[in-house]
Protein backbone atom coordinates (compact mmCIF):
# COMPACT_ATOMS: atom_id res chain seq x y z
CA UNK A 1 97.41 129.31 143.96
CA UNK A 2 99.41 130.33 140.25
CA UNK A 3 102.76 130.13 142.37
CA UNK A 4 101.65 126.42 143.25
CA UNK A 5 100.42 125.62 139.89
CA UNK A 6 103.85 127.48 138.45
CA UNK A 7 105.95 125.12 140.68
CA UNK A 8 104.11 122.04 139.91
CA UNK A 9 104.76 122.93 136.37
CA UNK A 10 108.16 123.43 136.17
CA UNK A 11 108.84 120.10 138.43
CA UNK A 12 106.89 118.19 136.14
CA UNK A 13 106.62 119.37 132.18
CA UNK A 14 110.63 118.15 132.52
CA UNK A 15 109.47 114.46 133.02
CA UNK A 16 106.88 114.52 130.84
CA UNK A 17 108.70 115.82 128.01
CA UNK A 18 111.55 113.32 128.53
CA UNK A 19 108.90 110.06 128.16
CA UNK A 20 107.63 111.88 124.70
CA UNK A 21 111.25 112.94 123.42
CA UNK A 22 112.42 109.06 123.88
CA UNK A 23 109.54 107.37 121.33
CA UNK A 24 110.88 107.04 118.27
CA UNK A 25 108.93 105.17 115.02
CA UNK A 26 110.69 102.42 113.13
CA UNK A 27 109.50 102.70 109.39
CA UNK A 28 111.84 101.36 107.07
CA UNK A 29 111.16 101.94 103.80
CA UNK A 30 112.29 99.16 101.35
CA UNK A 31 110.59 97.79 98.40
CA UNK A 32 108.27 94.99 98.18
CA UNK A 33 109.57 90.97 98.68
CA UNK A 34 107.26 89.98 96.15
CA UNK A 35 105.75 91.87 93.25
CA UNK A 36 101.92 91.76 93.41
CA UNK A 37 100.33 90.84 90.05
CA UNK A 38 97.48 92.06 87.61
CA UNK A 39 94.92 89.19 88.93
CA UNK A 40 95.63 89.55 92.03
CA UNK A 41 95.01 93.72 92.00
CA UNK A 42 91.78 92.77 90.48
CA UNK A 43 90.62 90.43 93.06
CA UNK A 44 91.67 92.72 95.73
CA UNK A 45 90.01 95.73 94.75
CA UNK A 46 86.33 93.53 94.02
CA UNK A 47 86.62 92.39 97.16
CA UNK A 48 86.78 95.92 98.73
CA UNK A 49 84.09 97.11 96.25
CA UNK A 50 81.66 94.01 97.26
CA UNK A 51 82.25 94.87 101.22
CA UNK A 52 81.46 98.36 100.52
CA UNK A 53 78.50 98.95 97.93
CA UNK A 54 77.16 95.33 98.91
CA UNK A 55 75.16 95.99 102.25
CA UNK A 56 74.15 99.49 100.86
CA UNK A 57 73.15 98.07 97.66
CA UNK A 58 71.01 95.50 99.21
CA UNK A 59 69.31 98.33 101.93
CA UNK A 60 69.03 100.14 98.61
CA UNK A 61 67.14 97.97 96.66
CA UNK A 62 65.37 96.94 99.34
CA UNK A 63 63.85 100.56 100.46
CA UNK A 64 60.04 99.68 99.31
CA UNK A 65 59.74 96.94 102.37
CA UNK A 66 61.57 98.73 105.21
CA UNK A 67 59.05 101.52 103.97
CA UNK A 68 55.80 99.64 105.25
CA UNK A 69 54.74 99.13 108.44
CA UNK A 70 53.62 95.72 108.58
């Protein structure tokens, strides 16, 4: 049974490392088209805070009724 595993091995690790050596990534690194501005930074970063701390705020401040049992 190993020499049948070995043999299998050897015929295929070849392929399979030929599909794997071929990908390549394409990330170009160049700097921004358009400068992103101070209001803009602002908005973007309430928006993520709102998403976040907004639905765990709310089960937050809410704790007293999901406490009953009614």
């Amino acid at each position: 049974m190993p020499l049948l595993l070995r043999t299998v091995a050897r015929r295929a690790a070849p392929v399979l490392r030929a599909r794997a050596v071929c990908q390549r990534a394409s990330i170009y690194t160049k700097p921004a088209k358009d400068t992103v501005g101070p209001l803009e930074t602002v908005i973007g970063i309430s928006v993520f805070a709102v998403a976040i701390l907004g639905p765990s705020g709310w089960i937050l401040s809410h704790l007293e009724d999901y406490k009953s049992r009614e």
